[in-house]
Protein backbone atom coordinates (compact mmCIF):
# COMPACT_ATOMS: atom_id res chain seq x y z
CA UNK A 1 -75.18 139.06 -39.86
CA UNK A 2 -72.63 137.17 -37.54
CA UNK A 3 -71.59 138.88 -34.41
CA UNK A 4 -67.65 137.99 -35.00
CA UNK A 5 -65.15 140.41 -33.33
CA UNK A 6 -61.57 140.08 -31.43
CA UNK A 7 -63.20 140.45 -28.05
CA UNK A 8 -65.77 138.64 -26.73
CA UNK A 9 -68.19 141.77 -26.84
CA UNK A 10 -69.08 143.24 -30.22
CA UNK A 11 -68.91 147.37 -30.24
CA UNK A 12 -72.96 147.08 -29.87
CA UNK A 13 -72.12 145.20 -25.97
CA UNK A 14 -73.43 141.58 -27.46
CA UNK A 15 -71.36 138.44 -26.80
CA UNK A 16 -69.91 137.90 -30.21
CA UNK A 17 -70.15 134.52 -32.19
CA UNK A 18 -66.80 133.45 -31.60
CA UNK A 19 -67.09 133.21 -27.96
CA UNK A 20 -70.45 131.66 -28.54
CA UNK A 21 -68.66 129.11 -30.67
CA UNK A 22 -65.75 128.55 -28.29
CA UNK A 23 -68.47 127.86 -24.92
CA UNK A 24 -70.45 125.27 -27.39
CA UNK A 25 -67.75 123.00 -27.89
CA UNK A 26 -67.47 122.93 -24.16
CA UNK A 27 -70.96 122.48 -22.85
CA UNK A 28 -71.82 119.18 -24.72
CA UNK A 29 -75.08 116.87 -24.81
CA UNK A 30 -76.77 118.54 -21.22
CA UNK A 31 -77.19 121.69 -22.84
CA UNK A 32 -81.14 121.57 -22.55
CA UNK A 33 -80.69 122.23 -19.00
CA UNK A 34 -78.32 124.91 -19.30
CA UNK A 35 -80.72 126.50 -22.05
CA UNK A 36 -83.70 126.40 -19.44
CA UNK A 37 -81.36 127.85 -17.07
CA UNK A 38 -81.11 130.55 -19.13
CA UNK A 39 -84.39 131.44 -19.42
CA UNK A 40 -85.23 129.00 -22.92
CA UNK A 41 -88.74 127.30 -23.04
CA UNK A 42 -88.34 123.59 -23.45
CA UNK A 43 -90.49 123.74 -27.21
CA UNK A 44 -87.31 126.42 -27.88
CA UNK A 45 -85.17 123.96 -27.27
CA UNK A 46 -87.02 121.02 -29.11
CA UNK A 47 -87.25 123.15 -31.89
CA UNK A 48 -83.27 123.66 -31.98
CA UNK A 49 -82.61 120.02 -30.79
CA UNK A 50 -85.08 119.09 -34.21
CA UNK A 51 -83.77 121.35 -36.77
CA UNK A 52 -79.97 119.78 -36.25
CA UNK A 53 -80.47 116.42 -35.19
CA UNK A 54 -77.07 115.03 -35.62
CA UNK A 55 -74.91 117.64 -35.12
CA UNK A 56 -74.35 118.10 -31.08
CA UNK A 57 -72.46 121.35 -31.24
CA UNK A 58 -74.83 123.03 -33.38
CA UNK A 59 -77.58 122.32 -31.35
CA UNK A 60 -75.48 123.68 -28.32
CA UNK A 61 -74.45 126.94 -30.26
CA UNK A 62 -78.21 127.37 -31.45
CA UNK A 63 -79.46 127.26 -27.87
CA UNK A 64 -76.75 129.87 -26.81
CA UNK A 65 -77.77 132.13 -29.67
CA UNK A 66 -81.08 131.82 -28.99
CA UNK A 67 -80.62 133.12 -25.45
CA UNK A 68 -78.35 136.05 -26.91
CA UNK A 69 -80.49 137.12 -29.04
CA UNK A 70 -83.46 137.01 -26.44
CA UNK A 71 -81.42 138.92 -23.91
CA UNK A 72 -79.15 140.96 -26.45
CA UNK A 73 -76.78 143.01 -23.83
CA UNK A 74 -77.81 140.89 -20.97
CA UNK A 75 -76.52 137.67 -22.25
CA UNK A 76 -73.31 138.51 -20.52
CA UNK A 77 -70.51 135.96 -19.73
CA UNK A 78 -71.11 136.56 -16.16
CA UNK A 79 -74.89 135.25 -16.31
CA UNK A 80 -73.78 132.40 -18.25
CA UNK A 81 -71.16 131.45 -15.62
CA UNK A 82 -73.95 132.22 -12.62
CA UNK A 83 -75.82 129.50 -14.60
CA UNK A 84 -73.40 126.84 -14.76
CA UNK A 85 -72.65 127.57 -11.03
CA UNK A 86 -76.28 126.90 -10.23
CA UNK A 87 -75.98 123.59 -12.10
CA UNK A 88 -73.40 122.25 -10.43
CA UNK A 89 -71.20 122.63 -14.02
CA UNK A 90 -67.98 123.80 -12.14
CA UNK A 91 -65.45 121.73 -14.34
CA UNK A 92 -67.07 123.09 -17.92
CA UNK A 93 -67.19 126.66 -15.62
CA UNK A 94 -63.63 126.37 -15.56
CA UNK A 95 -62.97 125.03 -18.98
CA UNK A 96 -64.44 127.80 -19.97
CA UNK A 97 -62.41 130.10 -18.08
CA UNK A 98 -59.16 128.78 -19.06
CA UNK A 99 -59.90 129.25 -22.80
CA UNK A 100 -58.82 131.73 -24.71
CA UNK A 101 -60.89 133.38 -26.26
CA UNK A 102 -58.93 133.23 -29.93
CA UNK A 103 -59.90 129.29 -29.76
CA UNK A 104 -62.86 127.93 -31.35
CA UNK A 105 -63.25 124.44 -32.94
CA UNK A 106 -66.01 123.58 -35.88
CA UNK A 107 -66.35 120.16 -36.20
């Protein structure tokens, strides 16, 4: 069942799928190195890249469910941002930052 709510914590403390949504139209074709950042194996990350070969943003939100659903409570927005930090990522850190969180895009 998808983890939509109006925050971007469901009532169970999990980031929900619309902020999940919003940070994957913002992370863009380097998200294998954000993914192993966040703790992803790189066959994890073959297998998403496989399964949606054309479609970019899927692939991104894939990876980021992956890791939520590996970490449940600890895939907090604070870890994610610690991550991008640690890559160097400041300008999709702030991107990120500055969107609110009603915003997603499906393309």
């Amino acid at each position: 069942m998808p983890r939509t709510c109006a925050s971007i914590y469901d009532v169970n403390g999990v980031m929900c799928d619309r902020k999940i949504l919003t940070i994957s139209t913002l992370i863009g074709q380097r998200y294998p190195e954000l993914g192993l950042k966040l703790g992803l194996t790189e066959a994890q990350l073959a297998q998403i890249k496989a399964s949606e070969p054309e479609d970019l943003q899927h692939q991104v939100f894939h990876t980021l469910d992956l890791w939520r659903r590996q970490e449940g409570k600890g895939a907090t927005l604070e870890k994610l941002n610690d991550a991008l930090k640690e890559l160097g990522w400041i300008s999709v850190l702030t991107q990120i930052r500055n969107t609110p969180d009603n915003f997603y895009v499906v393309v």
